[in-house]
C-alpha atoms as a PDB file:
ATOM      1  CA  UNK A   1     117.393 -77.540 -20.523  1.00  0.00           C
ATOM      2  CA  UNK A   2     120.103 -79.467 -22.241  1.00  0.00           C
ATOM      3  CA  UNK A   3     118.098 -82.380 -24.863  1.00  0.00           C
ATOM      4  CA  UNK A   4     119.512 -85.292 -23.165  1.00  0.00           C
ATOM      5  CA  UNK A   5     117.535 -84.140 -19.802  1.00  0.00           C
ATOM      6  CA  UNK A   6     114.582 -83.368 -21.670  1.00  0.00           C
ATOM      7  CA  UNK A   7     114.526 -86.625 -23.213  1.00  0.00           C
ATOM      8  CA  UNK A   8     115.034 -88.105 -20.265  1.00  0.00           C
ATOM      9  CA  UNK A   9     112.473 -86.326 -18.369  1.00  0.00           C
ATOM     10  CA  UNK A  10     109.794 -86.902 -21.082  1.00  0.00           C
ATOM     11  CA  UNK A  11     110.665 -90.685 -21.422  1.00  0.00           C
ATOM     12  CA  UNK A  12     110.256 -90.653 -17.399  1.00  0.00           C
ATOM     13  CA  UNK A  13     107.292 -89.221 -17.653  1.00  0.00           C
ATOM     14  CA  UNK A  14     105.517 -91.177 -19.489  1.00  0.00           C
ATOM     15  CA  UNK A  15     106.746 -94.425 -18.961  1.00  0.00           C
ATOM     16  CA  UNK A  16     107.982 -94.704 -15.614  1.00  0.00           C
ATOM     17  CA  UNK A  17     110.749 -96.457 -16.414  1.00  0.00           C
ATOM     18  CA  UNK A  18     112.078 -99.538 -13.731  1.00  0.00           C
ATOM     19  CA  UNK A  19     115.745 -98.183 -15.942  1.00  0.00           C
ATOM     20  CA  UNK A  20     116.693 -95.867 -17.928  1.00  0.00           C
ATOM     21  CA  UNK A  21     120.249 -95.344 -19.469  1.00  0.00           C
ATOM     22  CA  UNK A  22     120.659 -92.175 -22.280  1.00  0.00           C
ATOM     23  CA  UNK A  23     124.335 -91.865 -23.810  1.00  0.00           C
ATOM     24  CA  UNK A  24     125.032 -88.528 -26.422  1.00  0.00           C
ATOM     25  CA  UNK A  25     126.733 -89.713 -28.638  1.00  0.00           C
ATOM     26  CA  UNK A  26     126.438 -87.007 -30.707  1.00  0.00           C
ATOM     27  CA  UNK A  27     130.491 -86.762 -30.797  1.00  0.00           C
ATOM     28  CA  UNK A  28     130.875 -89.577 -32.604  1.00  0.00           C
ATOM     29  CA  UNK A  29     129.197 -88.334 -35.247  1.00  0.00           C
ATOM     30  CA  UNK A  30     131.022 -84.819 -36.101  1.00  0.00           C
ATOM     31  CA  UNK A  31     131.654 -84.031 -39.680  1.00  0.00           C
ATOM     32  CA  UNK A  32     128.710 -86.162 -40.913  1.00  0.00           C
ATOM     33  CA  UNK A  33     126.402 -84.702 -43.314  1.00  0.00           C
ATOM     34  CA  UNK A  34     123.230 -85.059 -40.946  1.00  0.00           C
ATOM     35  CA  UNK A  35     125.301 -83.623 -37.731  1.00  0.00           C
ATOM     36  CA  UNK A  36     124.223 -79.948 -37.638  1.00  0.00           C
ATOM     37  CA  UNK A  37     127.539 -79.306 -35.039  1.00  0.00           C
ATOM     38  CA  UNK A  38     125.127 -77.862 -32.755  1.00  0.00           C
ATOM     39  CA  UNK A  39     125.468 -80.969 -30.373  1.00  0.00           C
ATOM     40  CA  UNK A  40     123.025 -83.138 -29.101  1.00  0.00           C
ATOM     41  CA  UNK A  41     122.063 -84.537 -32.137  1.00  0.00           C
ATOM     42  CA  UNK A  42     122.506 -88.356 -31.796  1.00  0.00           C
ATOM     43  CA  UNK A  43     121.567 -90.456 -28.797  1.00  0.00           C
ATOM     44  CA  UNK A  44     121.997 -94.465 -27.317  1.00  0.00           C
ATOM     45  CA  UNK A  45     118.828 -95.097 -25.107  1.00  0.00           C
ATOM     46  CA  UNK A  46     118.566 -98.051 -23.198  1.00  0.00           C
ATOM     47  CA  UNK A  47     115.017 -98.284 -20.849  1.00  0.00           C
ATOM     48  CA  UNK A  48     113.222-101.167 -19.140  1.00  0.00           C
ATOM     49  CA  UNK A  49     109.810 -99.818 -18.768  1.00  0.00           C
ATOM     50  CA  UNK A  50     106.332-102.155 -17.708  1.00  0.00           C
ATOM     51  CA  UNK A  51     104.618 -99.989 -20.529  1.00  0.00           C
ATOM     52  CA  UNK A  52     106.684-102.692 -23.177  1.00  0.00           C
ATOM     53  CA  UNK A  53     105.194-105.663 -21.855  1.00  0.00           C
ATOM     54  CA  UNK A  54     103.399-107.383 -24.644  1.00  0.00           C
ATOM     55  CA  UNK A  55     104.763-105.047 -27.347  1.00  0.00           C
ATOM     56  CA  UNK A  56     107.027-106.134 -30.199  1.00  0.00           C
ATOM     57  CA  UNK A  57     110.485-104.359 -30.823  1.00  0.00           C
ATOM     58  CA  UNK A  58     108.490-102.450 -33.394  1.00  0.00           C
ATOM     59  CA  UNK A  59     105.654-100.946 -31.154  1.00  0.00           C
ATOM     60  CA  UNK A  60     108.563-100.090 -28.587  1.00  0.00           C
ATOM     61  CA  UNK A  61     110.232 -98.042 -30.787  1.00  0.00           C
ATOM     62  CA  UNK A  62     107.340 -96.638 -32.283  1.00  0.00           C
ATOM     63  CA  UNK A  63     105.938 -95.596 -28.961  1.00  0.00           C
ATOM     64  CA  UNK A  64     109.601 -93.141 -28.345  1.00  0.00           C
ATOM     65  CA  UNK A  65     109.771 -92.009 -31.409  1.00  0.00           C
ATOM     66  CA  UNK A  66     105.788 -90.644 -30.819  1.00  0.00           C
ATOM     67  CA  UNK A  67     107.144 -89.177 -27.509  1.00  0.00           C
ATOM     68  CA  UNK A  68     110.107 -87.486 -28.953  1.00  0.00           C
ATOM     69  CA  UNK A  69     108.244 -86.139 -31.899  1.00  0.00           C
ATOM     70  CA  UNK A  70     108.979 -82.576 -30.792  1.00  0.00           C
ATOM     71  CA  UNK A  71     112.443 -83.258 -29.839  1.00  0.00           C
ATOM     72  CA  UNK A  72     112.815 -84.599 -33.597  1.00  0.00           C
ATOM     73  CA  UNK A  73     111.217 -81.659 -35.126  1.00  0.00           C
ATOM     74  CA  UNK A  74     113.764 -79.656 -33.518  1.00  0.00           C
ATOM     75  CA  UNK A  75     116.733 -81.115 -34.743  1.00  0.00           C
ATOM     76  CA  UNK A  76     116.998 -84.473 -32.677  1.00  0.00           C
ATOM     77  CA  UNK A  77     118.508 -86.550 -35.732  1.00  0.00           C
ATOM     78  CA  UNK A  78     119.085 -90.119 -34.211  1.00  0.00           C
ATOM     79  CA  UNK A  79     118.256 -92.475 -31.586  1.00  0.00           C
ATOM     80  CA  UNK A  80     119.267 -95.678 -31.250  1.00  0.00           C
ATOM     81  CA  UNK A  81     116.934 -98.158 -28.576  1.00  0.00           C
ATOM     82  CA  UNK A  82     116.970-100.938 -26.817  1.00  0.00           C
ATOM     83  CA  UNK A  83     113.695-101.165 -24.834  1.00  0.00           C
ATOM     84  CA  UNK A  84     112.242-103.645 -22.761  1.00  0.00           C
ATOM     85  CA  UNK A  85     110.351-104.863 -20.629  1.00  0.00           C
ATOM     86  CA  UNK A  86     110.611-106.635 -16.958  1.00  0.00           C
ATOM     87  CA  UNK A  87     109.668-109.659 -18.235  1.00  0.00           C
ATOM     88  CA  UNK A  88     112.216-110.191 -21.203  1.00  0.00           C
ATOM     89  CA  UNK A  89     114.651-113.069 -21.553  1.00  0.00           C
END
């Protein structure tokens, strides 16, 4: 299963998200010292989930980065979130 799937399947999952939106943007980051070449290194997520309601920025991104722990141990380098919830201005 390719990582953007999985990540998208595990942040599904487990927060049953109203919206979800994962870009790789792994390309963009070629020839860095952190990209391994192997692809699928460097992600944009963008998720509206019920499960942020009443949580700072902070404990949003806190919570993916917990769900992705595997993903990061195996060579997920980068994610960058925007996560909210319904209720958000």
């Amino acid at each position: 299963m390719k990582r953007l799937d999985k990540i998208h399947s595990i942040l599904s999952q487990a927060l049953k998200p109203i919206s979800i939106k994962i870009t790789d943007d792994s390309d963009l980051h070629v020839g860095h010292a952190e990209a391994s070449g192997a692809g699928e290194t460097h992600f944009r997520l963008e998720i509206i989930s019920e499960e942020f309601t009443n949580k700072t920025r902070v404990d949003r991104e806190r919570l993916i980065h917990s769900l992705l722990a595997d993903e990061f141990a195996a060579g997920l380098h980068s994610i960058s979130i925007k996560a909210s919830s319904p209720n958000d201005n």
